[in-house]
N, C-alpha and C. Protein backbone atom coordinates (compact mmCIF):
# COMPACT_ATOMS: atom_id res chain seq x y z
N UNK A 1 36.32 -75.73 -58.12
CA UNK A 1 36.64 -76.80 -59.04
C UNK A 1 35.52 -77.82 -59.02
N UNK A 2 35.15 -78.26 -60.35
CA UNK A 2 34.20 -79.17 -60.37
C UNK A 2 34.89 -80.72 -59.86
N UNK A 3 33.95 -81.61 -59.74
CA UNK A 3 34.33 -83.08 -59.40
C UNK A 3 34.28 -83.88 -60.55
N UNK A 4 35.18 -84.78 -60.58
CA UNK A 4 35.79 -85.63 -61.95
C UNK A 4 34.86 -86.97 -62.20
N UNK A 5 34.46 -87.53 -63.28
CA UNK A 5 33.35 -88.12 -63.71
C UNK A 5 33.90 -89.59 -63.39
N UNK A 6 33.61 -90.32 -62.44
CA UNK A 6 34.10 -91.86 -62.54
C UNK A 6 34.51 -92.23 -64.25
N UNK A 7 35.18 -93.46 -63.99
CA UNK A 7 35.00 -94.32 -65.33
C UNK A 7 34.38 -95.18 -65.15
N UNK A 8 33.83 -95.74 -66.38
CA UNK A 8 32.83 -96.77 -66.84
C UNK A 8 31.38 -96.71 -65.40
N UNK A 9 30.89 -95.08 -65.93
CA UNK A 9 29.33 -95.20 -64.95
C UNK A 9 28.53 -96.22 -65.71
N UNK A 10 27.83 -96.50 -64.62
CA UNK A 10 26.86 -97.18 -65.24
C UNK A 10 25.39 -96.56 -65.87
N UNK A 11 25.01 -97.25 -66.65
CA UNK A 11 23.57 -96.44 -67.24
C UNK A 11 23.39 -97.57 -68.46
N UNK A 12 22.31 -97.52 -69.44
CA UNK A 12 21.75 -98.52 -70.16
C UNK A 12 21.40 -97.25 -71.19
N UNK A 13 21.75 -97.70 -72.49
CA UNK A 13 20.75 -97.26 -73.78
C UNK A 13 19.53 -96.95 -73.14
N UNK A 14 18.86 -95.55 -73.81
CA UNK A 14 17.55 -95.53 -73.65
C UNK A 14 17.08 -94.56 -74.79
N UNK A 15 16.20 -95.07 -75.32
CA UNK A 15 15.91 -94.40 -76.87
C UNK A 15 14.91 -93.22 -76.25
N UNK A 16 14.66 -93.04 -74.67
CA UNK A 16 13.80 -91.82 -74.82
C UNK A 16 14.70 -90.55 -74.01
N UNK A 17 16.17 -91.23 -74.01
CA UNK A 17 17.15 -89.96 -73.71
C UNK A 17 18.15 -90.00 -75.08
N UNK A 18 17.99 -88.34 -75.49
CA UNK A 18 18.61 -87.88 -76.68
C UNK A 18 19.73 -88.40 -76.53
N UNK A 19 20.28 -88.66 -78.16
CA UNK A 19 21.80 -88.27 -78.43
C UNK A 19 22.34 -87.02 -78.14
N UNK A 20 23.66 -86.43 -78.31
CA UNK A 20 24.15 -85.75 -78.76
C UNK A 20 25.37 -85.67 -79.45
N UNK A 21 25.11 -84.57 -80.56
CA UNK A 21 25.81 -84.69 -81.32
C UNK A 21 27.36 -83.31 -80.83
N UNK A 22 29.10 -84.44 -81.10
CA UNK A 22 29.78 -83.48 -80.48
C UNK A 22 30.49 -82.57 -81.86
N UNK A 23 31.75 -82.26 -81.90
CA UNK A 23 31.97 -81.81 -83.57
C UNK A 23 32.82 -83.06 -84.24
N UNK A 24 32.74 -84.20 -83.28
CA UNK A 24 33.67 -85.03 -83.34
C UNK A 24 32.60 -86.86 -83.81
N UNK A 25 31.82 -86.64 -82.84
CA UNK A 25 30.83 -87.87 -82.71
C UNK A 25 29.44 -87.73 -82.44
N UNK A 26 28.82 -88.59 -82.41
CA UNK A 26 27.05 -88.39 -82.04
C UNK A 26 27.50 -89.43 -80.41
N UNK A 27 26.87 -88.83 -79.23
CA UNK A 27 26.77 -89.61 -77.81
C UNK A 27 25.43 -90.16 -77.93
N UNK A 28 25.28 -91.68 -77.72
CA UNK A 28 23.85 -91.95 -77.66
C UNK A 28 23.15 -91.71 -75.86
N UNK A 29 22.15 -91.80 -76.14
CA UNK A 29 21.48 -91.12 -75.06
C UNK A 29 21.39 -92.05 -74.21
N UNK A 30 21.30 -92.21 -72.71
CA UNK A 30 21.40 -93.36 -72.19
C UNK A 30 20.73 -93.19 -70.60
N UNK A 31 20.45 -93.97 -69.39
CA UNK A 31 19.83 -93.62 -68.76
C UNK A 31 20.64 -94.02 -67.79
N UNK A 32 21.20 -93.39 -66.44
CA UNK A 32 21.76 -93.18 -65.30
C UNK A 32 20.87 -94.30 -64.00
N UNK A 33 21.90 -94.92 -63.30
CA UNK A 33 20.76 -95.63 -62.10
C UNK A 33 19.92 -94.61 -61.24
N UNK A 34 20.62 -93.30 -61.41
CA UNK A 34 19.41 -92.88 -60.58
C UNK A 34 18.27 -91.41 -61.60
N UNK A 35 18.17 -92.56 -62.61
CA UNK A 35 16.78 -92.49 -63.37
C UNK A 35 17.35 -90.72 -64.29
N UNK A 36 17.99 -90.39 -64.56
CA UNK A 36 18.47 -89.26 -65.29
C UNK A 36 18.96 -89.57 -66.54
N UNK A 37 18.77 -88.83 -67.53
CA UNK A 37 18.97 -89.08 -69.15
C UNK A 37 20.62 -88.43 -68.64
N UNK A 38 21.18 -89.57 -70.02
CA UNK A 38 22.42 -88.96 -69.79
C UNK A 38 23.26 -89.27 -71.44
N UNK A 39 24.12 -89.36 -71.30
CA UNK A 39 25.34 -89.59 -72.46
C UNK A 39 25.86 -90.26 -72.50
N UNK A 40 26.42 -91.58 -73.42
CA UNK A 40 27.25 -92.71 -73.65
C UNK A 40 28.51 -92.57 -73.79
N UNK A 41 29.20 -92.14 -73.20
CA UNK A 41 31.19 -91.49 -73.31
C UNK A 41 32.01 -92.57 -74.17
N UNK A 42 32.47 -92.00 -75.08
CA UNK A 42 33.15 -92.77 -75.91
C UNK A 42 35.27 -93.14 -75.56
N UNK A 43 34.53 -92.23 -73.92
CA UNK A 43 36.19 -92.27 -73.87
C UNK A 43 36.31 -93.03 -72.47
N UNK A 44 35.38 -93.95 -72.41
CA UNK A 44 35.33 -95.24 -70.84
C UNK A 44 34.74 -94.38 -69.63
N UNK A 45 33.95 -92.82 -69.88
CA UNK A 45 33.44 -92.81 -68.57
C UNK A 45 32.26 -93.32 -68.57
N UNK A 46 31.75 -93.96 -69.61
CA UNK A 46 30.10 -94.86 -69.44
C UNK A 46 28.89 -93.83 -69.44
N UNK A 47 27.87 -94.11 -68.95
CA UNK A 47 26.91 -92.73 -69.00
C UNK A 47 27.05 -91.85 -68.63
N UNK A 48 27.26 -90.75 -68.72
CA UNK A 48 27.26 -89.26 -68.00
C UNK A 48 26.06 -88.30 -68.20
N UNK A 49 25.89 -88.19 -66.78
CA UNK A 49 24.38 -87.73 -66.85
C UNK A 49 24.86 -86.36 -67.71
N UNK A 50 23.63 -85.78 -68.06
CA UNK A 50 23.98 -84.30 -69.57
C UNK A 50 24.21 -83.10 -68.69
N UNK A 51 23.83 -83.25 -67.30
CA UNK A 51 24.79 -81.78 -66.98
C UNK A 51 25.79 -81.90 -66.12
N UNK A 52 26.44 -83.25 -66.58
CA UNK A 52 28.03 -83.29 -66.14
C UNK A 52 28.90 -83.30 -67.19
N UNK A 53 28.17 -83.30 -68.48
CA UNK A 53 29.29 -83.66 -69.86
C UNK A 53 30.22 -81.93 -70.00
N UNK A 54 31.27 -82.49 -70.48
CA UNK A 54 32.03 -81.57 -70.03
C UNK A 54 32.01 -80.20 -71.37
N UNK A 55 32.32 -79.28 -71.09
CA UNK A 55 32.17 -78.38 -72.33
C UNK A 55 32.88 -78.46 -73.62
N UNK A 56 33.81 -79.21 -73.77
CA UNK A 56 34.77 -79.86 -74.80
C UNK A 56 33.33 -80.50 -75.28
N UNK A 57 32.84 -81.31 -75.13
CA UNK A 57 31.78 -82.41 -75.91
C UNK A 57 30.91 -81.71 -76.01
N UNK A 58 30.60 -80.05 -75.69
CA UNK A 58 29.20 -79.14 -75.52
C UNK A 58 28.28 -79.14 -74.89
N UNK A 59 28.86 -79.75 -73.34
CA UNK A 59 28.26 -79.37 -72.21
C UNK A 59 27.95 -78.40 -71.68
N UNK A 60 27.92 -78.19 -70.42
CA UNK A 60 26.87 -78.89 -69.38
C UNK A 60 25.35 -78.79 -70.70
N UNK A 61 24.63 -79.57 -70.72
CA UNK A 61 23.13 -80.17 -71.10
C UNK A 61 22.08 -79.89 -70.13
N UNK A 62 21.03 -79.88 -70.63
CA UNK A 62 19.94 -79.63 -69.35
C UNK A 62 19.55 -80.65 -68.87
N UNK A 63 19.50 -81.36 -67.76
CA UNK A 63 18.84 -82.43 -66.76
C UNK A 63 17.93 -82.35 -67.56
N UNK A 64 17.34 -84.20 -67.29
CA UNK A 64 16.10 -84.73 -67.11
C UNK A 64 15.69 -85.82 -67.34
N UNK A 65 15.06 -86.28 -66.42
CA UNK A 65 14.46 -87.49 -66.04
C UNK A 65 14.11 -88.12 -67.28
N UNK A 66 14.64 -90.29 -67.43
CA UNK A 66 14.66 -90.70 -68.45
C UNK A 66 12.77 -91.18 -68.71
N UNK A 67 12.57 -91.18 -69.95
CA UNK A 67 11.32 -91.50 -70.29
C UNK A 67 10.36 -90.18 -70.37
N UNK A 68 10.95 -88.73 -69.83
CA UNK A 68 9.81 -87.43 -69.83
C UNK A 68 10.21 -86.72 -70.83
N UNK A 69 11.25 -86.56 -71.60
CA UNK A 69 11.53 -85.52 -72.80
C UNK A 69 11.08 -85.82 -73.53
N UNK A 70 11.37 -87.53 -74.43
CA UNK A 70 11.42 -87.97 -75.53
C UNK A 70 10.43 -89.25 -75.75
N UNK A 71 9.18 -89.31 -75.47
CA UNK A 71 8.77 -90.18 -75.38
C UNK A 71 8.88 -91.40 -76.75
N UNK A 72 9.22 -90.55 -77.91
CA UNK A 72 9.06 -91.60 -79.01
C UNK A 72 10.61 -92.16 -79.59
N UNK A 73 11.65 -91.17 -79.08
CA UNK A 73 13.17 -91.04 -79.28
C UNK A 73 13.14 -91.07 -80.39
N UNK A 74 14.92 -90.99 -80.89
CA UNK A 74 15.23 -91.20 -81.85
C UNK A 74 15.81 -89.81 -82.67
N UNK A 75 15.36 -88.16 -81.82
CA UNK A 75 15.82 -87.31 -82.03
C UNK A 75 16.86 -87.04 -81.66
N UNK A 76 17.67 -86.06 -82.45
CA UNK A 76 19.25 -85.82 -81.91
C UNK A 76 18.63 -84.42 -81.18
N UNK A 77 19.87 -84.18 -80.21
CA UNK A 77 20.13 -82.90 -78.90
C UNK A 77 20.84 -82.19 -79.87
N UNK A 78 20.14 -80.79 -79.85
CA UNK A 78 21.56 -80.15 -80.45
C UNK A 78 22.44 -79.57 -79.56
N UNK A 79 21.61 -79.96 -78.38
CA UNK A 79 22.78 -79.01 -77.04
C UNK A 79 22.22 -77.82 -76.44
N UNK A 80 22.81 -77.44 -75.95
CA UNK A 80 22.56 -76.14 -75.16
C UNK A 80 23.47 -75.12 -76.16
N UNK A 81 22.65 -73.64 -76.46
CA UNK A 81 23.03 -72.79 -77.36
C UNK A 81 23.89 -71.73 -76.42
């Protein structure tokens, strides 16, 4: 069994970690305290780093460090296929 995602993590907007888009909403991309791109949860768990988002929202995502994917942002994730 996996481990359950706190509520309200902390993390900050960061335009060089993707959105993603779910079939429901777009997650803006956001950055984790310990420096990992992650996801803005629209349902109070706060950032979630992208390979904890759960497969309902079209998780798990691939890790990675905020500021190295996206240097100019502003692109959407389409996810993991």
């Amino acid at each position: 069994m996996g481990e359950c995602n706190p509520w309200s993590a902390p993390g900050q907007l960061d335009p060089t970690c993707p959105d993603h888009m779910t079939t429901t909403a777009t997650l803006m991309g956001c950055c984790t305290p310990s420096n990992q791109c992650g996801v803005m949860s629209g349902q109070g768990l706060g950032c979630v780093e992208r390979s904890q988002l759960a497969m309902y929202a079209g998780g798990p995502l691939d890790s990675f460090a905020c500021g190295t994917m996206m240097p100019g942002g502003g692109d959407e994730d389409a996810g993991t296929p």
